[in-house]
Protein backbone atom coordinates (compact mmCIF):
# COMPACT_ATOMS: atom_id res chain seq x y z
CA UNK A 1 63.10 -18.05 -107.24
CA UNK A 2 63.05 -20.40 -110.06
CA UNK A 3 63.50 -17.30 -112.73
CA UNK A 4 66.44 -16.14 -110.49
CA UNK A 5 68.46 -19.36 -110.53
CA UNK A 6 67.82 -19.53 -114.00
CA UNK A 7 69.18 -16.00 -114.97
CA UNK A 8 72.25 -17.10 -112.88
CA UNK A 9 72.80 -19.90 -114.91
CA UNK A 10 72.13 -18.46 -118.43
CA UNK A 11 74.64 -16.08 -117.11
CA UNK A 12 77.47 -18.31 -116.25
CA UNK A 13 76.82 -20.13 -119.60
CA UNK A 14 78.11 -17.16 -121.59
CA UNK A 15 81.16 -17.27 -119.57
CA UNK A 16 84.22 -16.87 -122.12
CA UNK A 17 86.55 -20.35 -122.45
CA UNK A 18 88.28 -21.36 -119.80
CA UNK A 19 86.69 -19.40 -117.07
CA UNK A 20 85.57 -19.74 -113.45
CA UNK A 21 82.97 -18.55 -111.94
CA UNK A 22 82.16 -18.81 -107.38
CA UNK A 23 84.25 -22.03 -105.46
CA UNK A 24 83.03 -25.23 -105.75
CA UNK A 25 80.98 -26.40 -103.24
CA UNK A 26 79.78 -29.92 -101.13
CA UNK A 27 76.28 -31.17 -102.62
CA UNK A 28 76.18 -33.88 -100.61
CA UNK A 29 73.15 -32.52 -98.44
CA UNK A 30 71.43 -30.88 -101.35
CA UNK A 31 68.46 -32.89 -100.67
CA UNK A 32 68.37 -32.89 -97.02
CA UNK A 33 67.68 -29.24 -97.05
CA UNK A 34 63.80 -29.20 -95.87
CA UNK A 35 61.96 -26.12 -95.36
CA UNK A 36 61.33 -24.90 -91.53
CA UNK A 37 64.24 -27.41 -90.15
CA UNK A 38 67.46 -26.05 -90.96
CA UNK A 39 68.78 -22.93 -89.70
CA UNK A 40 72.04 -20.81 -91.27
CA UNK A 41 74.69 -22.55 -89.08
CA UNK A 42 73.40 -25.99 -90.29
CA UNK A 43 73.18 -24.65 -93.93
CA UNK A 44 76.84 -23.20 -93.80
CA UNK A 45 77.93 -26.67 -91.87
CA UNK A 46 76.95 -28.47 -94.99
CA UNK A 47 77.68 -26.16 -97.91
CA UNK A 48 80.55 -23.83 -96.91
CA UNK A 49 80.39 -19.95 -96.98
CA UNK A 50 78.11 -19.18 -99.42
CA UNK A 51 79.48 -17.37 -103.02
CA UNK A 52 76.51 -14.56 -102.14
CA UNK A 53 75.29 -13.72 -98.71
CA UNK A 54 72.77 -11.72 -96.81
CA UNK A 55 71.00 -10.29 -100.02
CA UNK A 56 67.76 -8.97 -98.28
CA UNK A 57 64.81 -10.25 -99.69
CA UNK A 58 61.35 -8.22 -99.86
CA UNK A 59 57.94 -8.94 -100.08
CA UNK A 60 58.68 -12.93 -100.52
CA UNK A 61 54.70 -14.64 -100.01
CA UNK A 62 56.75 -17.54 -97.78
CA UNK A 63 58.18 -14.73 -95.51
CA UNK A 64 61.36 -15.08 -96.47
CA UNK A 65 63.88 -11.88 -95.35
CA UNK A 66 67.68 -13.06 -96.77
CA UNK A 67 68.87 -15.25 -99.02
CA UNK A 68 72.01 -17.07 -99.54
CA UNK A 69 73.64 -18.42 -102.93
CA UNK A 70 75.98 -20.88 -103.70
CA UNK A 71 77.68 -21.36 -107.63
CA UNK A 72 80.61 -23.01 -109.27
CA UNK A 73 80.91 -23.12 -112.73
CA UNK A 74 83.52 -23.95 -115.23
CA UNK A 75 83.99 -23.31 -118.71
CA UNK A 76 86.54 -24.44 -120.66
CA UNK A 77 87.97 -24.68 -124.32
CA UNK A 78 86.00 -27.13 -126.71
CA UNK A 79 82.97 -25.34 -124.98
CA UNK A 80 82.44 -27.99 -121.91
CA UNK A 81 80.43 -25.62 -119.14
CA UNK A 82 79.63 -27.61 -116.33
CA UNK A 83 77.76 -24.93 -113.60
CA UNK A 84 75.77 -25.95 -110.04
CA UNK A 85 73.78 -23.08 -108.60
CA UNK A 86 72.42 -23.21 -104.62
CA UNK A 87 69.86 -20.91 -103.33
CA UNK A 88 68.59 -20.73 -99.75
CA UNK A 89 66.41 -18.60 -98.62
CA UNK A 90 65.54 -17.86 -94.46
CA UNK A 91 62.93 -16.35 -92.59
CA UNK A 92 63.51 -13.43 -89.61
CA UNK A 93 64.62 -16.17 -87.45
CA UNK A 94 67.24 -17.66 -89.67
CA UNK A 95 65.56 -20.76 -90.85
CA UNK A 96 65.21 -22.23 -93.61
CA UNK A 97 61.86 -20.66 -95.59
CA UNK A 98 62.47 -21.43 -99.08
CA UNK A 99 65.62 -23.48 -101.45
CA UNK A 100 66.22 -24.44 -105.05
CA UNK A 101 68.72 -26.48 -106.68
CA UNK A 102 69.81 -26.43 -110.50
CA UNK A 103 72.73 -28.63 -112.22
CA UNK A 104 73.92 -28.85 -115.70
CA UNK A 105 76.52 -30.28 -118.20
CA UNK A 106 77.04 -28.76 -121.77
């Protein structure tokens, strides 16, 4: 999962100036987020409608069957890029399973 948020974010760093990429989103329970506790109505409570949702997953070793994804990011003239990335993953019953966070400021 780590190689996927990573992609996204080398991706939205060769955004063109001034460009916007997903909504911004509440990070406020970022690190709440434990796996096996929260299920998709808690997760959208604290993070809004996700910018990607119900991507199947297959063969994950944690179990994992969808997966959710949050990003913002911003680039603007003078080459500023400022970019937060969210991924949840769930299991068949629609809890949590698997999450990663990534933040950065160029």
């Amino acid at each position: 999962m780590k190689k996927t948020i990573l992609k996204t974010l080398v991706l939205l760093s060769l955004l063109a100036a001034c460009a916007t990429v997903g909504k911004p989103f509440d990070t406020t329970h970022v690190q709440d987020i434990r796996n096996g506790e929260q299920n998709k109505a808690q997760i959208e409570a604290w993070f809004g409608t996700p910018h990607q949702k119900v991507m199947p997953l297959q063969g994950s070793p944690l179990g994992c069957v969808e997966r959710w994804q949050w990003t913002h990011a911003e680039s603007v003239a003078g080459g500023k890029t400022t970019s937060k990335s969210l991924v949840v993953d769930f299991d068949a019953k629609g809890v949590v399973c698997d999450n990663g966070y990534s933040e950065t400021a160029q």
